[in-house]
N, C-alpha and C. Protein backbone atom coordinates (compact mmCIF):
# COMPACT_ATOMS: atom_id res chain seq x y z
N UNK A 1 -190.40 -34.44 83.89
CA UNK A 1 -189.53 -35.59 83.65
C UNK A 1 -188.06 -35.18 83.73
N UNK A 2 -187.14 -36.05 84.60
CA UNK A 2 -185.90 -35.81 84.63
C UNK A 2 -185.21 -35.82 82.98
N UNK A 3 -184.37 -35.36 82.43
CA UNK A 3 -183.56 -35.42 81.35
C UNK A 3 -183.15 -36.69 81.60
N UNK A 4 -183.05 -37.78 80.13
CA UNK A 4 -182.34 -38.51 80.06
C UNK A 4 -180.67 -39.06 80.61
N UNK A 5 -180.13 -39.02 80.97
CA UNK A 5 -178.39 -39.18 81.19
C UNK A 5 -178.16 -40.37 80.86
N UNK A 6 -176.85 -40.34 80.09
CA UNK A 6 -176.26 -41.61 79.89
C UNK A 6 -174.84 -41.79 80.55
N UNK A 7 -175.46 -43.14 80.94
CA UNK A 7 -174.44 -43.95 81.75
C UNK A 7 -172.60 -43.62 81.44
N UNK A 8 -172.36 -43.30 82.56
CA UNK A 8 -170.62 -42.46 82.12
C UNK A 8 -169.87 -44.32 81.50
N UNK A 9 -168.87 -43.88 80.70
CA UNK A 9 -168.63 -44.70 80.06
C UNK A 9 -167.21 -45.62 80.83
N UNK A 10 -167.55 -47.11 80.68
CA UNK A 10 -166.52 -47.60 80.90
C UNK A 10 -165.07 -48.07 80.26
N UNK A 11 -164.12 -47.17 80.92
CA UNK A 11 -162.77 -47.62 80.35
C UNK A 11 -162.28 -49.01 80.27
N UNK A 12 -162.01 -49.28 78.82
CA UNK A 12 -161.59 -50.34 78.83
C UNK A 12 -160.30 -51.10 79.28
N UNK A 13 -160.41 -51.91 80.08
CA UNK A 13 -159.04 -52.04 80.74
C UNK A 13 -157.58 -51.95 79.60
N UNK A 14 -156.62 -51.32 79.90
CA UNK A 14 -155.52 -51.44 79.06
C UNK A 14 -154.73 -52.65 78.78
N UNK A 15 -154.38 -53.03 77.33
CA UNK A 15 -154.12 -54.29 77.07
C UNK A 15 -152.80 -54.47 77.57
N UNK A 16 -152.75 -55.61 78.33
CA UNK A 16 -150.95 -55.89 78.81
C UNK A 16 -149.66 -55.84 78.16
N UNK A 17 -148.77 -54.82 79.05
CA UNK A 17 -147.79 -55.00 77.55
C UNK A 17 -146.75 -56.16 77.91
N UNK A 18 -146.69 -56.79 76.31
CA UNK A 18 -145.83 -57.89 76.45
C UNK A 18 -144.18 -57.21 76.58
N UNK A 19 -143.66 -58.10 77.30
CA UNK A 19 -141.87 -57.26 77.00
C UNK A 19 -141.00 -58.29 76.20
N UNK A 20 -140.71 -57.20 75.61
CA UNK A 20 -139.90 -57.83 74.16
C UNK A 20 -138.78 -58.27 74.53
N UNK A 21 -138.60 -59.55 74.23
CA UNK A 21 -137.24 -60.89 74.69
C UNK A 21 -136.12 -60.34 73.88
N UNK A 22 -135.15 -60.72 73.95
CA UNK A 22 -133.52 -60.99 73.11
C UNK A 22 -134.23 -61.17 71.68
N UNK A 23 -133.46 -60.18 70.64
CA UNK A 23 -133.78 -60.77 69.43
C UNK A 23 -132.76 -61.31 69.26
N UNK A 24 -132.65 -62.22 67.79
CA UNK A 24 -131.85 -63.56 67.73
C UNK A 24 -131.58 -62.93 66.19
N UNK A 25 -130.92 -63.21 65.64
CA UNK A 25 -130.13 -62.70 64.37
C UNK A 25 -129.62 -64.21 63.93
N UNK A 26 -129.61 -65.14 62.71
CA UNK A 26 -128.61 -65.94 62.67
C UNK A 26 -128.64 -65.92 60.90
N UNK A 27 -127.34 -66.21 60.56
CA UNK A 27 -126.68 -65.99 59.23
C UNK A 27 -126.67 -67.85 59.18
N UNK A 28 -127.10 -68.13 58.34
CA UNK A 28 -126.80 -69.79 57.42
C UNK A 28 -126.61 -69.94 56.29
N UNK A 29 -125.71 -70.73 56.52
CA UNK A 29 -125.34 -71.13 54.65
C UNK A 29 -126.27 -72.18 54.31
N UNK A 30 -127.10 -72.02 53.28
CA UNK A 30 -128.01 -73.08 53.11
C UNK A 30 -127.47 -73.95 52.10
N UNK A 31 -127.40 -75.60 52.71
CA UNK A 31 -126.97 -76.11 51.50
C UNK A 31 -128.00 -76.52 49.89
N UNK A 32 -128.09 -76.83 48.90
CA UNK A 32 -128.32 -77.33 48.02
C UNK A 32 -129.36 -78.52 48.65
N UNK A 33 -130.85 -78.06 48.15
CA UNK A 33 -131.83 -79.20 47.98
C UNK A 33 -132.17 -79.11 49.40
N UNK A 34 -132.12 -78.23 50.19
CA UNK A 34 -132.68 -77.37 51.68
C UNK A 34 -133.95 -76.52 51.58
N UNK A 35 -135.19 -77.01 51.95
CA UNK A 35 -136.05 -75.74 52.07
C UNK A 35 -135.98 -75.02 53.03
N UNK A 36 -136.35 -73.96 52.89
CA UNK A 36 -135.97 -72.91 53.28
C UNK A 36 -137.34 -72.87 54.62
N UNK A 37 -137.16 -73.68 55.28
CA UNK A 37 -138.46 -73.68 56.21
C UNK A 37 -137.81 -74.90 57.42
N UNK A 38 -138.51 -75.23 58.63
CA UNK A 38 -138.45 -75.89 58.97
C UNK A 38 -139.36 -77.13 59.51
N UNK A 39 -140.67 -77.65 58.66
CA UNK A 39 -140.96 -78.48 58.26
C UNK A 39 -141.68 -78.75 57.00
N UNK A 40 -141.99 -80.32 56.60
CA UNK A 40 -142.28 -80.41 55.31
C UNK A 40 -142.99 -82.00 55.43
N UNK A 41 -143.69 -81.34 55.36
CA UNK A 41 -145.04 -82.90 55.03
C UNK A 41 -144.14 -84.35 54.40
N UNK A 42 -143.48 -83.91 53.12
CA UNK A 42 -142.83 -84.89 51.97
C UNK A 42 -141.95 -85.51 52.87
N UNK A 43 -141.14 -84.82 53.91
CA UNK A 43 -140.22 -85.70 54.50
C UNK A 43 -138.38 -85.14 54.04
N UNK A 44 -138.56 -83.77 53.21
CA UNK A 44 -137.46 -83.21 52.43
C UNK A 44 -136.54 -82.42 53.81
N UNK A 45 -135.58 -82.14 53.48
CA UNK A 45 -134.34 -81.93 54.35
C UNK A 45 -135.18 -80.32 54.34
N UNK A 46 -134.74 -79.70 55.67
CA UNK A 46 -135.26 -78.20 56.15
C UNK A 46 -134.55 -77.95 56.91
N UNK A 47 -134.65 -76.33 57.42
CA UNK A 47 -133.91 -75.89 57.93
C UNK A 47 -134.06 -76.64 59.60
N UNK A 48 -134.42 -77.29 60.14
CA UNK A 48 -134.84 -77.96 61.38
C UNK A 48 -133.75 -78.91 61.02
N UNK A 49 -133.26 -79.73 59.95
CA UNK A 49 -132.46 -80.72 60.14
C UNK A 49 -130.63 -79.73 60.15
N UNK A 50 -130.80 -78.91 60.64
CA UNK A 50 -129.56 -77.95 60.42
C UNK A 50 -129.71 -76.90 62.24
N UNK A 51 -130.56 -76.53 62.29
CA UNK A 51 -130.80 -75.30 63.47
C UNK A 51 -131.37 -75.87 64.49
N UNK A 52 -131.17 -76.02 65.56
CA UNK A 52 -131.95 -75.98 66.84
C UNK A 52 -132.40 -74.73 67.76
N UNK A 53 -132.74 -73.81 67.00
CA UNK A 53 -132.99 -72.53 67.53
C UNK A 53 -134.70 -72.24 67.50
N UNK A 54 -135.37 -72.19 68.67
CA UNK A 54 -136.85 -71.85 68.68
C UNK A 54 -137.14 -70.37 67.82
N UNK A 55 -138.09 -70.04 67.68
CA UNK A 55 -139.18 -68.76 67.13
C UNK A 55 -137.96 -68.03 66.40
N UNK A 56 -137.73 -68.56 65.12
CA UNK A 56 -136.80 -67.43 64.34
C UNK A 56 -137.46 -68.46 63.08
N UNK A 57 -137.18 -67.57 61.77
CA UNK A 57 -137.84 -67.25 60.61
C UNK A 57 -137.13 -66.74 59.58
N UNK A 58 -136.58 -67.58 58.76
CA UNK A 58 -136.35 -67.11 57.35
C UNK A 58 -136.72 -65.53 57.19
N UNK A 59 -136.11 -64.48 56.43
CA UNK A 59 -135.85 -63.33 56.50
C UNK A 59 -136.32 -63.65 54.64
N UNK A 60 -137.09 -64.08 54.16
CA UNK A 60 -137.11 -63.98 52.88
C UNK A 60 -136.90 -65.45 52.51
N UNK A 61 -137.01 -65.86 51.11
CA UNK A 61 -136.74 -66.87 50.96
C UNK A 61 -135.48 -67.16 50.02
N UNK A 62 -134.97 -68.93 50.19
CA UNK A 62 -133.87 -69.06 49.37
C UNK A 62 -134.74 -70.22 48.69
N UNK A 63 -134.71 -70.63 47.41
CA UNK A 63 -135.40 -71.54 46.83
C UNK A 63 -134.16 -72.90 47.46
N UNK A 64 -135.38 -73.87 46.87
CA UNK A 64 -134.41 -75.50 47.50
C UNK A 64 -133.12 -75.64 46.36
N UNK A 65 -133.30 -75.37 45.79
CA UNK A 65 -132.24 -75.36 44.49
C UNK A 65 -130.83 -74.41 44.25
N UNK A 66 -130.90 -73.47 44.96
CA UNK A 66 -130.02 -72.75 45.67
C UNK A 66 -129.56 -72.57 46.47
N UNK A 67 -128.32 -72.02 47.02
CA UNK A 67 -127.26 -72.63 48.10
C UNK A 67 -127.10 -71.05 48.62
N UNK A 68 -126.59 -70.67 49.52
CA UNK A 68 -125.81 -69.26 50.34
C UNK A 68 -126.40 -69.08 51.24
N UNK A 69 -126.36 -67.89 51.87
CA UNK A 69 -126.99 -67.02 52.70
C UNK A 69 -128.26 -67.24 52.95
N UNK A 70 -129.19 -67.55 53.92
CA UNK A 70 -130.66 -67.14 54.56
C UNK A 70 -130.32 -66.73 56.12
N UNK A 71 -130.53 -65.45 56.21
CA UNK A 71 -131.23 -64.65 57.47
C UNK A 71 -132.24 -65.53 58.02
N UNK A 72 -132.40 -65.46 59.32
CA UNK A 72 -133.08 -65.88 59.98
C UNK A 72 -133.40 -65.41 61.42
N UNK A 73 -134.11 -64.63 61.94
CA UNK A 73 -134.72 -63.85 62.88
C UNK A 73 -135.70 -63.76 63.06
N UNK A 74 -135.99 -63.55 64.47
CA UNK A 74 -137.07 -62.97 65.41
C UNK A 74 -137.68 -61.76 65.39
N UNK A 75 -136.64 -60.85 64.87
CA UNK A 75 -137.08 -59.42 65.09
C UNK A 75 -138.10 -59.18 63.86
N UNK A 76 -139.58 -58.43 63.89
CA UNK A 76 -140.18 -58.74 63.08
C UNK A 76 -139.54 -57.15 62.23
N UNK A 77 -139.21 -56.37 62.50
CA UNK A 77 -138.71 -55.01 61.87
C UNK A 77 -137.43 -54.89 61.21
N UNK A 78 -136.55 -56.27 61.14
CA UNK A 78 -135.42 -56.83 60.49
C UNK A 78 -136.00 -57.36 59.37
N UNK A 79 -137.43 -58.36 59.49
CA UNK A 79 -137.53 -58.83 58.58
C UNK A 79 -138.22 -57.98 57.70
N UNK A 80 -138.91 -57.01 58.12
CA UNK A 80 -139.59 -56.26 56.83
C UNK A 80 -138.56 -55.19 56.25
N UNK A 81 -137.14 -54.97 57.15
CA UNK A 81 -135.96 -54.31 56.78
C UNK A 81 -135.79 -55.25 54.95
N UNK A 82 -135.62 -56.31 55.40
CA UNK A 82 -134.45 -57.16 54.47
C UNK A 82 -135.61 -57.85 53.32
N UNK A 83 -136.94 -57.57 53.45
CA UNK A 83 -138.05 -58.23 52.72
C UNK A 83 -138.75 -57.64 52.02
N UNK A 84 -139.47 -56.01 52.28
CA UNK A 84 -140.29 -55.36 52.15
C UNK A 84 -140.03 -54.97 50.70
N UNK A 85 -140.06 -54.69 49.42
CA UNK A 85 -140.16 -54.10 48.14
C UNK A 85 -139.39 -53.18 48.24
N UNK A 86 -140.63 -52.30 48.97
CA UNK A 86 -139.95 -50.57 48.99
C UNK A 86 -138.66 -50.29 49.06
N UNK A 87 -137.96 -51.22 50.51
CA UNK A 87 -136.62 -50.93 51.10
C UNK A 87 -135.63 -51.17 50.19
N UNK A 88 -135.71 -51.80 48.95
CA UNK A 88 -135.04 -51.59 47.95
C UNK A 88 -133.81 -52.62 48.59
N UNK A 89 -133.50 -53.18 49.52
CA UNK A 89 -132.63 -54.00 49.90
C UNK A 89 -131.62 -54.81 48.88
N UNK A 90 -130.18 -54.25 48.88
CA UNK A 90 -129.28 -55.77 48.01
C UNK A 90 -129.43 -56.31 48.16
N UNK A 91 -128.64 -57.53 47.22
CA UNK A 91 -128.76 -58.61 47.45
C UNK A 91 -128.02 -58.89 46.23
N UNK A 92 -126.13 -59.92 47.15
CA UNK A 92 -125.74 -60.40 45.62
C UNK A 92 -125.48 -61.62 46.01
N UNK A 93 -125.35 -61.85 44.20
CA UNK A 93 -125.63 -63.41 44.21
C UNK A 93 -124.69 -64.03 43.11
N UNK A 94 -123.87 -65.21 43.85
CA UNK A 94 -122.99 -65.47 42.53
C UNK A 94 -123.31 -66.68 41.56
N UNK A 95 -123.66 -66.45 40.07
CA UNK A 95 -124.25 -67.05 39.50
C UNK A 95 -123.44 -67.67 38.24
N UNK A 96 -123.07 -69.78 38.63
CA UNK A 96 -123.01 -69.67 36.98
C UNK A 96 -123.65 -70.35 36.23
N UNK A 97 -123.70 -69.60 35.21
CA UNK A 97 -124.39 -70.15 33.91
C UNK A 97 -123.74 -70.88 32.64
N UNK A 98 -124.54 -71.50 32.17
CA UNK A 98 -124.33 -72.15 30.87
C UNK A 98 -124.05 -71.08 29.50
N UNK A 99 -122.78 -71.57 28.88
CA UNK A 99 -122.52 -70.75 28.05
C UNK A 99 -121.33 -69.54 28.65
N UNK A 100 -121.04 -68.48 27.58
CA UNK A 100 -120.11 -67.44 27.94
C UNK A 100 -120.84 -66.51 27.40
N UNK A 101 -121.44 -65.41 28.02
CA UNK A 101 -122.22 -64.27 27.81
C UNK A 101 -120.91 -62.99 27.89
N UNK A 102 -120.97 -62.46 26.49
CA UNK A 102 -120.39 -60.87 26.59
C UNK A 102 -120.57 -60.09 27.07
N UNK A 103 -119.98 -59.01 27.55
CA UNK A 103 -120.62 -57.51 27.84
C UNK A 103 -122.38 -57.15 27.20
N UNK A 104 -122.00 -57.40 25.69
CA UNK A 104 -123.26 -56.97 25.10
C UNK A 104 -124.75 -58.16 25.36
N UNK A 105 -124.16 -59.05 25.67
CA UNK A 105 -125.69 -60.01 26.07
C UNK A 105 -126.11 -59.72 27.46
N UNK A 106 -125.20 -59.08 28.49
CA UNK A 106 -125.65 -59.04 29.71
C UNK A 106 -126.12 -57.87 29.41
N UNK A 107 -125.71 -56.82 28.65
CA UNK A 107 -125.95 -55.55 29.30
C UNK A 107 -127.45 -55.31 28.94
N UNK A 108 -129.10 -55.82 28.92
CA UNK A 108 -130.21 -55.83 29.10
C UNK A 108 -130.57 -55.87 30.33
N UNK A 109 -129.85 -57.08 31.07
CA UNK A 109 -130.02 -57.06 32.75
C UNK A 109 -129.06 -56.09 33.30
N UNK A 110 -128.12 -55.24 32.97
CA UNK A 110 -128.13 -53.93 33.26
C UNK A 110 -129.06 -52.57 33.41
N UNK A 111 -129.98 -52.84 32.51
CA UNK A 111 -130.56 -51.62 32.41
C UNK A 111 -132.35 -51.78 32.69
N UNK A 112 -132.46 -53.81 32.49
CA UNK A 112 -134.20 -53.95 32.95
C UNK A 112 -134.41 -54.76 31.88
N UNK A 113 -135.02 -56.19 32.16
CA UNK A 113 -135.56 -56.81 31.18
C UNK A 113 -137.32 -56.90 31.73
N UNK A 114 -137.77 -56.92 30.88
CA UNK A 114 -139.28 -57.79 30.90
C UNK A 114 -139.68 -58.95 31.02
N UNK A 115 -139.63 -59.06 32.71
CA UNK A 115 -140.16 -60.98 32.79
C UNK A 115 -142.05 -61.00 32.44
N UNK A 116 -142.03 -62.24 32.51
CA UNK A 116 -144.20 -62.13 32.76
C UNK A 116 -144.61 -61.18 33.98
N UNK A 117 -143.65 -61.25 35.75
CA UNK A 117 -144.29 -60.42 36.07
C UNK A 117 -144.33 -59.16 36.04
N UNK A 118 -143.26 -58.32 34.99
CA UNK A 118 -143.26 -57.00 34.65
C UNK A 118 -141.78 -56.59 34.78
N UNK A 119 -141.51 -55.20 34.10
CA UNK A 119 -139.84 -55.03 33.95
C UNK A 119 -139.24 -55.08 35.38
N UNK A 120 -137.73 -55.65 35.22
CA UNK A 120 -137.26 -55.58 36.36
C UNK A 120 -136.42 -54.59 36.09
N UNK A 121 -135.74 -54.43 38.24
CA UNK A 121 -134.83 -53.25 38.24
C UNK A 121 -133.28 -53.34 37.46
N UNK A 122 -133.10 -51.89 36.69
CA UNK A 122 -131.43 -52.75 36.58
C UNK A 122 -130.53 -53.06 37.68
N UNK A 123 -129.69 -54.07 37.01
CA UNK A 123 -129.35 -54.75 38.21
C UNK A 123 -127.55 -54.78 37.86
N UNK A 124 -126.31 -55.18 38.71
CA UNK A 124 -125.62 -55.14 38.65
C UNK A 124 -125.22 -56.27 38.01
N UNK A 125 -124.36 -56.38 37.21
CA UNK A 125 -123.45 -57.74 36.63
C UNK A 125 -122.80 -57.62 36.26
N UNK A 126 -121.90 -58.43 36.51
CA UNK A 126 -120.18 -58.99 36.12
C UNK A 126 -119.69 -59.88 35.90
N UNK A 127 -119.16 -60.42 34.83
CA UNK A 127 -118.34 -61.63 34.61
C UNK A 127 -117.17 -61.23 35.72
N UNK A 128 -117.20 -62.83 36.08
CA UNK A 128 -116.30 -63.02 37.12
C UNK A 128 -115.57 -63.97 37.32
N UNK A 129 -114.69 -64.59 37.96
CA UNK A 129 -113.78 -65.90 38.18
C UNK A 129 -114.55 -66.47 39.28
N UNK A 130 -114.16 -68.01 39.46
CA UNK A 130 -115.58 -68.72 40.41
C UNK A 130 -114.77 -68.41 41.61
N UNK A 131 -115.60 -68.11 42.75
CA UNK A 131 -115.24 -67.53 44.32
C UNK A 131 -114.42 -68.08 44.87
N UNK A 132 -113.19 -67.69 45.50
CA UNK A 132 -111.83 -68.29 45.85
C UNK A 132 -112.47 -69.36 47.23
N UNK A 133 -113.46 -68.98 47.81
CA UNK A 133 -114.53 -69.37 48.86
C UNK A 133 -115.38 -70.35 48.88
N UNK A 134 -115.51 -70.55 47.10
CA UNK A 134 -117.02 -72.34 46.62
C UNK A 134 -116.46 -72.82 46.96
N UNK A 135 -117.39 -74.06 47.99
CA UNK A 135 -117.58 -75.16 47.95
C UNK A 135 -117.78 -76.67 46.83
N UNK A 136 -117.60 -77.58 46.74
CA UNK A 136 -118.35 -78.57 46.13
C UNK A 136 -119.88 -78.84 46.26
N UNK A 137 -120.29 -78.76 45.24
CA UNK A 137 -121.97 -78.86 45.54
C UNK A 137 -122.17 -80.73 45.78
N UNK A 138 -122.99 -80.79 46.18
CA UNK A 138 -123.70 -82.53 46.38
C UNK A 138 -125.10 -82.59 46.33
N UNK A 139 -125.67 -83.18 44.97
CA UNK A 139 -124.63 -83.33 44.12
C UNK A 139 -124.40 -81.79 43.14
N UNK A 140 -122.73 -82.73 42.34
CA UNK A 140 -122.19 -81.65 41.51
C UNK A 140 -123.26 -81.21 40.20
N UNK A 141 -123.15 -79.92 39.38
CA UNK A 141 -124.41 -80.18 38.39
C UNK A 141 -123.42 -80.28 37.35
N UNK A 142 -124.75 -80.48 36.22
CA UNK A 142 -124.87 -81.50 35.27
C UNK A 142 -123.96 -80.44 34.20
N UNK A 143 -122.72 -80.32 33.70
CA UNK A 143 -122.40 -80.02 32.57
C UNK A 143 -122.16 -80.81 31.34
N UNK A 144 -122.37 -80.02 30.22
CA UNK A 144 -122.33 -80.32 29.25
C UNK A 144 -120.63 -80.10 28.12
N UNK A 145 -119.95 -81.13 27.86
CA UNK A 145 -118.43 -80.97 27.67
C UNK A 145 -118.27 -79.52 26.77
N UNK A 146 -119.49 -80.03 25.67
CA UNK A 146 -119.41 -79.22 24.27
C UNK A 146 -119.66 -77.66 25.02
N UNK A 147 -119.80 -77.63 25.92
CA UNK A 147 -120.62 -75.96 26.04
C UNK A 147 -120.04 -75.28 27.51
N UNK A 148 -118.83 -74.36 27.27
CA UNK A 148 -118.35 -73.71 28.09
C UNK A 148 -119.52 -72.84 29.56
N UNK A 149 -119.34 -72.71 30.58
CA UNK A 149 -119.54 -72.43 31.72
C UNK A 149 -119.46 -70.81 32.02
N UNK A 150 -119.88 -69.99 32.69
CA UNK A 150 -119.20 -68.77 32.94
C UNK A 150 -119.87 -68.35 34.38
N UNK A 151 -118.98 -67.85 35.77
CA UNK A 151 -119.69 -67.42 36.79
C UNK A 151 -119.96 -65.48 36.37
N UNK A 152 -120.81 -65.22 36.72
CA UNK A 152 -121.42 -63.46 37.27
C UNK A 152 -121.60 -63.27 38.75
N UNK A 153 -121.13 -62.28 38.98
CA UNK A 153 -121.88 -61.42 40.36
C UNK A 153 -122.59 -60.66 39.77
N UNK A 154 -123.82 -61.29 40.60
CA UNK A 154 -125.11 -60.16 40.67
C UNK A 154 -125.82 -59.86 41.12
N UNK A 155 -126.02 -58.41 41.06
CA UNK A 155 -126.37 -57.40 42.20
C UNK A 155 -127.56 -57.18 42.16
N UNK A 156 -129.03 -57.51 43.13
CA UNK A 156 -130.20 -57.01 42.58
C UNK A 156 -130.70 -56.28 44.08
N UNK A 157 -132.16 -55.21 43.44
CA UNK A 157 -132.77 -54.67 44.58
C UNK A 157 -133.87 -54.96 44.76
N UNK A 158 -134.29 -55.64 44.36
CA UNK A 158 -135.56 -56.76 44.35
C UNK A 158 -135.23 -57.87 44.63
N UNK A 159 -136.55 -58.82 44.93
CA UNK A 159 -136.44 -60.14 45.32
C UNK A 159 -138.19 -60.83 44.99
N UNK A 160 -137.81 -60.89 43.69
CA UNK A 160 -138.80 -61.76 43.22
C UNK A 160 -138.92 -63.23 42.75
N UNK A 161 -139.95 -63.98 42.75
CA UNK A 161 -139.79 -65.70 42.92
C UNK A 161 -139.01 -65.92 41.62
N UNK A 162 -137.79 -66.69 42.14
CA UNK A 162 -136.55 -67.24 40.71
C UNK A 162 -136.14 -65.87 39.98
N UNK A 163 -135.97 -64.88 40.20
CA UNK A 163 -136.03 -64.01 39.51
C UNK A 163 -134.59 -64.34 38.54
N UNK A 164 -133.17 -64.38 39.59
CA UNK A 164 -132.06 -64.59 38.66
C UNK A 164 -131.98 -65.51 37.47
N UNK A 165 -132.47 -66.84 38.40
CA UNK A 165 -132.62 -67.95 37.24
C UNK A 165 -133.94 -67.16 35.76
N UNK A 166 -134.80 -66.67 36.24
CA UNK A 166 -135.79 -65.92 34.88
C UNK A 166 -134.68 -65.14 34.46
N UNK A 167 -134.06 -64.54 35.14
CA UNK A 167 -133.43 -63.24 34.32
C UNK A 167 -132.27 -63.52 33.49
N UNK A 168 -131.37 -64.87 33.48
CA UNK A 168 -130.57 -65.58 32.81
C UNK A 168 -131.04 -66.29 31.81
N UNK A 169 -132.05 -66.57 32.08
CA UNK A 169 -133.07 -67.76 31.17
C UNK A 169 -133.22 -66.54 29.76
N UNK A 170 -133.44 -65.45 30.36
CA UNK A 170 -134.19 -64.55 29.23
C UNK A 170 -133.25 -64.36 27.92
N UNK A 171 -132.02 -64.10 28.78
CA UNK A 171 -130.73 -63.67 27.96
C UNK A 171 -130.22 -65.03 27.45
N UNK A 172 -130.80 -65.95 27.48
CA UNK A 172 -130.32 -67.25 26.77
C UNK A 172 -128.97 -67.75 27.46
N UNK A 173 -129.38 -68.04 28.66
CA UNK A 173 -127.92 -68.42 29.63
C UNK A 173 -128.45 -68.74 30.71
N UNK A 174 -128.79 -70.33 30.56
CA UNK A 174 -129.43 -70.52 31.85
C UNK A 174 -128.11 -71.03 33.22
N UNK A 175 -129.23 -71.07 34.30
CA UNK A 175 -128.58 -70.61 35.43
C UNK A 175 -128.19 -72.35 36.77
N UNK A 176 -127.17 -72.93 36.36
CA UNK A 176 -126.73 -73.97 36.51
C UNK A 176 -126.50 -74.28 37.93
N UNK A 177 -125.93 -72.93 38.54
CA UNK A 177 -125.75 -72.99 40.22
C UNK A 177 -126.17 -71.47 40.69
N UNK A 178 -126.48 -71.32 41.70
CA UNK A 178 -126.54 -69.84 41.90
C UNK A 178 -126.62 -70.11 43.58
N UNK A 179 -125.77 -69.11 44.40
CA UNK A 179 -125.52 -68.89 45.58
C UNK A 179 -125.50 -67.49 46.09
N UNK A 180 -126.51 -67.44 47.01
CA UNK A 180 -126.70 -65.96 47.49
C UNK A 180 -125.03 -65.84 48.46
N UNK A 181 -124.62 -64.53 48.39
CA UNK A 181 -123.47 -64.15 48.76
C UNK A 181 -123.96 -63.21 50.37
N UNK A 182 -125.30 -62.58 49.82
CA UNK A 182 -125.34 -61.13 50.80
C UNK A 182 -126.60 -60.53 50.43
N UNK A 183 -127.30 -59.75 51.83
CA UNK A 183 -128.52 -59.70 51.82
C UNK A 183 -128.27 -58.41 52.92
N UNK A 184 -128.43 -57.00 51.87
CA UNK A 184 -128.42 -55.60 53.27
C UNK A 184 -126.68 -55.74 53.48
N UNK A 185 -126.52 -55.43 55.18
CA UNK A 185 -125.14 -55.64 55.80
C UNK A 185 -124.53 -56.58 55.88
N UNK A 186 -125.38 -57.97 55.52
CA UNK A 186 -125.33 -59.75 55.91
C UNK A 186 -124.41 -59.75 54.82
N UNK A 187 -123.53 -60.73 55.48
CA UNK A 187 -122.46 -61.45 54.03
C UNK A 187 -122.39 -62.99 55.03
N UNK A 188 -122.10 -64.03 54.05
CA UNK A 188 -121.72 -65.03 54.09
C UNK A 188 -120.48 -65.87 54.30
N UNK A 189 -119.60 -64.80 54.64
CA UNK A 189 -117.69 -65.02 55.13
C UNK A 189 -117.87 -65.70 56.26
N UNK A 190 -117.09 -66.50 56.05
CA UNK A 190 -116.57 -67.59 57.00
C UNK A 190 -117.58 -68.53 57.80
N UNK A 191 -118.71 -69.01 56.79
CA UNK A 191 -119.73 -69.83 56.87
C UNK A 191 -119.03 -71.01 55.92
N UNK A 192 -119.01 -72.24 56.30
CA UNK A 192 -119.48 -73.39 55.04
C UNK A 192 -120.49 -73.60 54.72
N UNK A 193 -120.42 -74.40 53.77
CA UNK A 193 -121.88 -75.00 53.51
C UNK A 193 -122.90 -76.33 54.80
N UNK A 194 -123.65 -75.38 55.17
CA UNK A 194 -124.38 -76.11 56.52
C UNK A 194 -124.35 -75.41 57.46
N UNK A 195 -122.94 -74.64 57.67
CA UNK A 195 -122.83 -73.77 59.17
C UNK A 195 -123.70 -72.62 59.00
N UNK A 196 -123.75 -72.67 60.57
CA UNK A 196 -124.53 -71.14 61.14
C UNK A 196 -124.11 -70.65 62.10
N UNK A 197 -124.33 -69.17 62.50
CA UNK A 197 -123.72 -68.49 63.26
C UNK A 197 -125.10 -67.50 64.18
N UNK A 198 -124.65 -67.22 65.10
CA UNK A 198 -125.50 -66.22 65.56
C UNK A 198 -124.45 -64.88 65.97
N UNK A 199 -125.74 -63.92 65.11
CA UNK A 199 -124.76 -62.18 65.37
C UNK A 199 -125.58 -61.24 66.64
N UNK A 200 -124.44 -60.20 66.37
CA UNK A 200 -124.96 -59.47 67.47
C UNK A 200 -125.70 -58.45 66.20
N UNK A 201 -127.09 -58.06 66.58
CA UNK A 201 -127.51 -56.95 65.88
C UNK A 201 -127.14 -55.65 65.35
N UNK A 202 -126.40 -55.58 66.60
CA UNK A 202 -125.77 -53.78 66.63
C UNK A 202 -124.45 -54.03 66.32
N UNK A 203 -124.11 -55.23 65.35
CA UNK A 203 -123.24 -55.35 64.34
C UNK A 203 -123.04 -55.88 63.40
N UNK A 204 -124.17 -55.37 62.76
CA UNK A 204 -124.03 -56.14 61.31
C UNK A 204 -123.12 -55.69 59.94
């Protein structure tokens, strides 16, 4: 009997390579009561009623309740740059709150508070004067006469859901407006509220 042989094996054809288009970079100021998407079943304002730009993607999210900065790109290695945990990515944000918080009430979110989902990083903060740069919000929010106001910059390396608004809430100073400033190299200069811009990558 001849020895068995098995059939020489067939190479599988090699998968086509796609060639990678122009990536697209764009910086938006998101206004107030904007999801951060571009559609929505309910019929709510999105980023589609603002951008006419195909296959680009929120770089993270901005809640509807908050106003500044959202990234928005194609490149999928930007977005796990500016998204991913690990990368430890900034991100500041100017926040004001209800009430006038001291040195000594902030300084917990200096060093790490304990939300439900576990301690956060310390984070940067500063009492500050409101940005020579705000806008008017629409609408304006709701203050209260009896109870003074105060803005912070703050600096975090995380990006967890509401985290600032939790992390103000904790310290008994809740969080009335809050506007992302900057995200990585991204800043928000010479955007209004609504405008967008498109950058060049290899200058951020």
């Amino acid at each position: 009997m001849k020895p068995l042989t098995r059939p020489p094996r067939r190479r599988k054809p090699a998968a086509p390579r796609h060639r990678q288009g122009p990536t697209t970079t764009i910086l938006f100021n998101k206004p107030f009561d904007v999801l951060p998407q571009f559609s929505d079943e309910a019929g709510r304002a999105t980023l589609k009623d603002y951008i006419a730009v195909p296959d680009v993607y929120a770089a993270g999210r901005l809640d509807r309740d908050s106003e500044g900065l959202l990234v928005l790109t194609n490149d999928g290695k930007l977005q796990a740059e500016l998204t991913q945990p690990g990368k430890r990515t900034q991100k500041i944000y100017y926040v004001q709150v209800e009430g006038n918080p001291s040195d000594e009430q902030l300084a917990p979110l200096r060093t790490g508070v304990t939300l439900k989902d576990g301690p956060t990083l310390p984070a940067g903060v500063e009492r500050c004067e409101p940005p020579h740069w705000l806008w008017p919000r629409t609408p304006p929010i709701r203050e209260r006469k009896a109870i003074p106001t105060q803005w912070l910059k703050i600096t975090l390396f995380e990006g967890r859901n509401r985290q600032v608004r939790r992390m103000t809430a904790h310290i008994g100073f809740p969080t009335l407006r809050l506007i992302r400033y900057a995200i990585g190299p991204y800043r928000l200069e010479g955007l209004t509220t609504g405008e967008w811009r498109k950058i060049d990558n290899n200058q951020a």
